[in-house]
C-alpha atoms as a PDB file:
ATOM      1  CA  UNK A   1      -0.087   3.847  15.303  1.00  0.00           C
ATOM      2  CA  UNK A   2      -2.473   1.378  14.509  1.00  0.00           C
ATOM      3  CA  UNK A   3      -0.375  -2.592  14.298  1.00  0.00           C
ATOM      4  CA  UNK A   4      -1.985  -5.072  11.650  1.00  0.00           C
ATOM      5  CA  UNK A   5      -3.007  -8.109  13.169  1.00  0.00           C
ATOM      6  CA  UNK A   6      -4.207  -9.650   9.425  1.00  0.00           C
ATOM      7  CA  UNK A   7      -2.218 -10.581   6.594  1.00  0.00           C
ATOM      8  CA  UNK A   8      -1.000  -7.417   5.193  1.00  0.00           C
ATOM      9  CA  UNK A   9      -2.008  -8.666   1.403  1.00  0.00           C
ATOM     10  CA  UNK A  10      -5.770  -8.211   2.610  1.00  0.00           C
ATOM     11  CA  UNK A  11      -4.867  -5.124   4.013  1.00  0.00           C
ATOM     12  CA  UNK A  12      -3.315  -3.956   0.438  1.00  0.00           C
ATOM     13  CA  UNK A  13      -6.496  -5.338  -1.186  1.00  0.00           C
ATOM     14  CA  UNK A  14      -8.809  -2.835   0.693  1.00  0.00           C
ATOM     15  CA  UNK A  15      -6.440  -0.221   0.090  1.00  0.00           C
ATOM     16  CA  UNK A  16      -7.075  -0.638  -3.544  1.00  0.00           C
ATOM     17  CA  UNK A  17     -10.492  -1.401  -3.761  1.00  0.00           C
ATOM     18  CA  UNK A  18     -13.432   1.033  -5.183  1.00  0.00           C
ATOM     19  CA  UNK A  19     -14.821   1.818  -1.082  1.00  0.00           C
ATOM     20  CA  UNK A  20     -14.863   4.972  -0.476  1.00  0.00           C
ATOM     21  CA  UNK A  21     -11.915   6.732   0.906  1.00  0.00           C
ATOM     22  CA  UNK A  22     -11.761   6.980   4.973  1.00  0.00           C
ATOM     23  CA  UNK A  23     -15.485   5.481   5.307  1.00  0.00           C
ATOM     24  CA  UNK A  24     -16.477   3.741   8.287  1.00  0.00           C
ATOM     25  CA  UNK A  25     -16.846   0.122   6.659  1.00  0.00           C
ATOM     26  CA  UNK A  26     -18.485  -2.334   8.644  1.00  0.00           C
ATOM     27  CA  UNK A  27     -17.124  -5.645   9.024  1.00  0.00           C
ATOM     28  CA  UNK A  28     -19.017  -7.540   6.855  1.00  0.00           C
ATOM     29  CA  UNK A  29     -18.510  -5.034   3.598  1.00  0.00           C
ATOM     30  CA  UNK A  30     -14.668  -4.820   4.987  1.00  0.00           C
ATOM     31  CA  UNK A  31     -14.495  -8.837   4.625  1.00  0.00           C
ATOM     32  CA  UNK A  32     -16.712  -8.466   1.560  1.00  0.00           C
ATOM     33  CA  UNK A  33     -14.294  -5.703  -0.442  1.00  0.00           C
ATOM     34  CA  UNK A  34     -11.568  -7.345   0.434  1.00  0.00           C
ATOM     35  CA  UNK A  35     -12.478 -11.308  -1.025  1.00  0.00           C
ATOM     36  CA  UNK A  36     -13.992  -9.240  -3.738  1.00  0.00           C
ATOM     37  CA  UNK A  37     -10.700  -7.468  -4.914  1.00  0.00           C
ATOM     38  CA  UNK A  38      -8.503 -10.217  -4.235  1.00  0.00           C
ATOM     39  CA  UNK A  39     -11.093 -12.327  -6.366  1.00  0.00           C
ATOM     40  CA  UNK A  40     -10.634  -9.677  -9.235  1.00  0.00           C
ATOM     41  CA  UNK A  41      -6.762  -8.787  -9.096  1.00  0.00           C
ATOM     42  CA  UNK A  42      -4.930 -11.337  -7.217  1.00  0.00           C
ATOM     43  CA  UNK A  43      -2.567 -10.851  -4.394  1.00  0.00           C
ATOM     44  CA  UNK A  44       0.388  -9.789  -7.016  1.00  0.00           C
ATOM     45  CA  UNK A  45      -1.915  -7.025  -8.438  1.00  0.00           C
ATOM     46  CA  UNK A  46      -2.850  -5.417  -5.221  1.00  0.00           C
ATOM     47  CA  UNK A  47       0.748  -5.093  -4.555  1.00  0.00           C
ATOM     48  CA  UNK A  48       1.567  -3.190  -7.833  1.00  0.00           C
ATOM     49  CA  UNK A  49      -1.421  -1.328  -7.385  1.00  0.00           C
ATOM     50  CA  UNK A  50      -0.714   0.401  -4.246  1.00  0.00           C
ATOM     51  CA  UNK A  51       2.910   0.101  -4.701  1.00  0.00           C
ATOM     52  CA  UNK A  52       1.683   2.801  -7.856  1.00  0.00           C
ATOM     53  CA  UNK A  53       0.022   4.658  -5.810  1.00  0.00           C
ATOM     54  CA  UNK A  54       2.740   5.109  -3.129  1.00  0.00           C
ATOM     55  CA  UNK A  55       4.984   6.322  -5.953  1.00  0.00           C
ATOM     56  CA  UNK A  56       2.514   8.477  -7.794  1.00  0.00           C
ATOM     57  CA  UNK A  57       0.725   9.964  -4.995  1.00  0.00           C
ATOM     58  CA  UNK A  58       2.653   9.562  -1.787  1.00  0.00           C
ATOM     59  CA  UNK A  59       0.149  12.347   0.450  1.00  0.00           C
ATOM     60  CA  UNK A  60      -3.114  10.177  -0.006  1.00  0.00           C
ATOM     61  CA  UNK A  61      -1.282   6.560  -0.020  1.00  0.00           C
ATOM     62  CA  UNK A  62      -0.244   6.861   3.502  1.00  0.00           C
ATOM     63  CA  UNK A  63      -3.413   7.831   4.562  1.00  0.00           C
ATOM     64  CA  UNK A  64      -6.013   5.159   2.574  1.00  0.00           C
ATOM     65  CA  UNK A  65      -3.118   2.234   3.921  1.00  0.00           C
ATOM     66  CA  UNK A  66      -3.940   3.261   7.806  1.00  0.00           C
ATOM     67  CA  UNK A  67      -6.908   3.629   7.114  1.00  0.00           C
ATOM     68  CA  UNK A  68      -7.328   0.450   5.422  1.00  0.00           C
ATOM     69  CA  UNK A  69      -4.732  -1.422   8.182  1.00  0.00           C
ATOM     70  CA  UNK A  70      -7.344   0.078  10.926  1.00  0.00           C
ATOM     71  CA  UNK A  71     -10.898  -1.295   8.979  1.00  0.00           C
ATOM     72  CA  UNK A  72      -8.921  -4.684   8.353  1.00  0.00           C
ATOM     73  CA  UNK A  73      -7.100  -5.173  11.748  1.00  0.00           C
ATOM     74  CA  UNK A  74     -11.092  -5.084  12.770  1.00  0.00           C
ATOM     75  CA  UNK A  75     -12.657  -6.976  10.762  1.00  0.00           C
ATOM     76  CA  UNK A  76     -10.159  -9.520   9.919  1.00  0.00           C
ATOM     77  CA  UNK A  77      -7.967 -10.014  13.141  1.00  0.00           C
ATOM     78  CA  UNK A  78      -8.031 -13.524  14.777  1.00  0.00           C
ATOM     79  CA  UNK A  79      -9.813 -13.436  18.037  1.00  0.00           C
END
């Protein structure tokens, strides 16, 4: 189980962002996606969003939001 070391509302941002699902982001487009989609929804937004998808969709939301915990614990994380 992978632990999020980064604010879990950037972690919600790349989970609802256009990248493509379960691709190997570098850090830079990870850090990129994620001030981009905050920039466009807002914290709040990114919340409802996924929160939508967890209730519509259940069998893909857990695995984009490990996926997306993984590629942000990476490239966001605090050294």
């Amino acid at each position: 189980m992978t632990t999020c070391l980064v604010d879990p509302v950037l972690c919600m941002a790349l989970f609802v962002s256009d990248a493509p699902n379960h691709a190997d982001l570098d850090d830079a487009t990870v850090r990129d996606t994620v001030d981009r989609t905050l920039d466009q929804l807002g914290p709040d937004e990114c919340y409802a969003r996924a929160a939508e998808v967890f209730g519509d969709r259940p069998e893909v939301a857990l695995d984009r939001i490990q996926w997306a915990r993984t590629l942000c614990s990476r490239a966001l994380a605090e050294v």
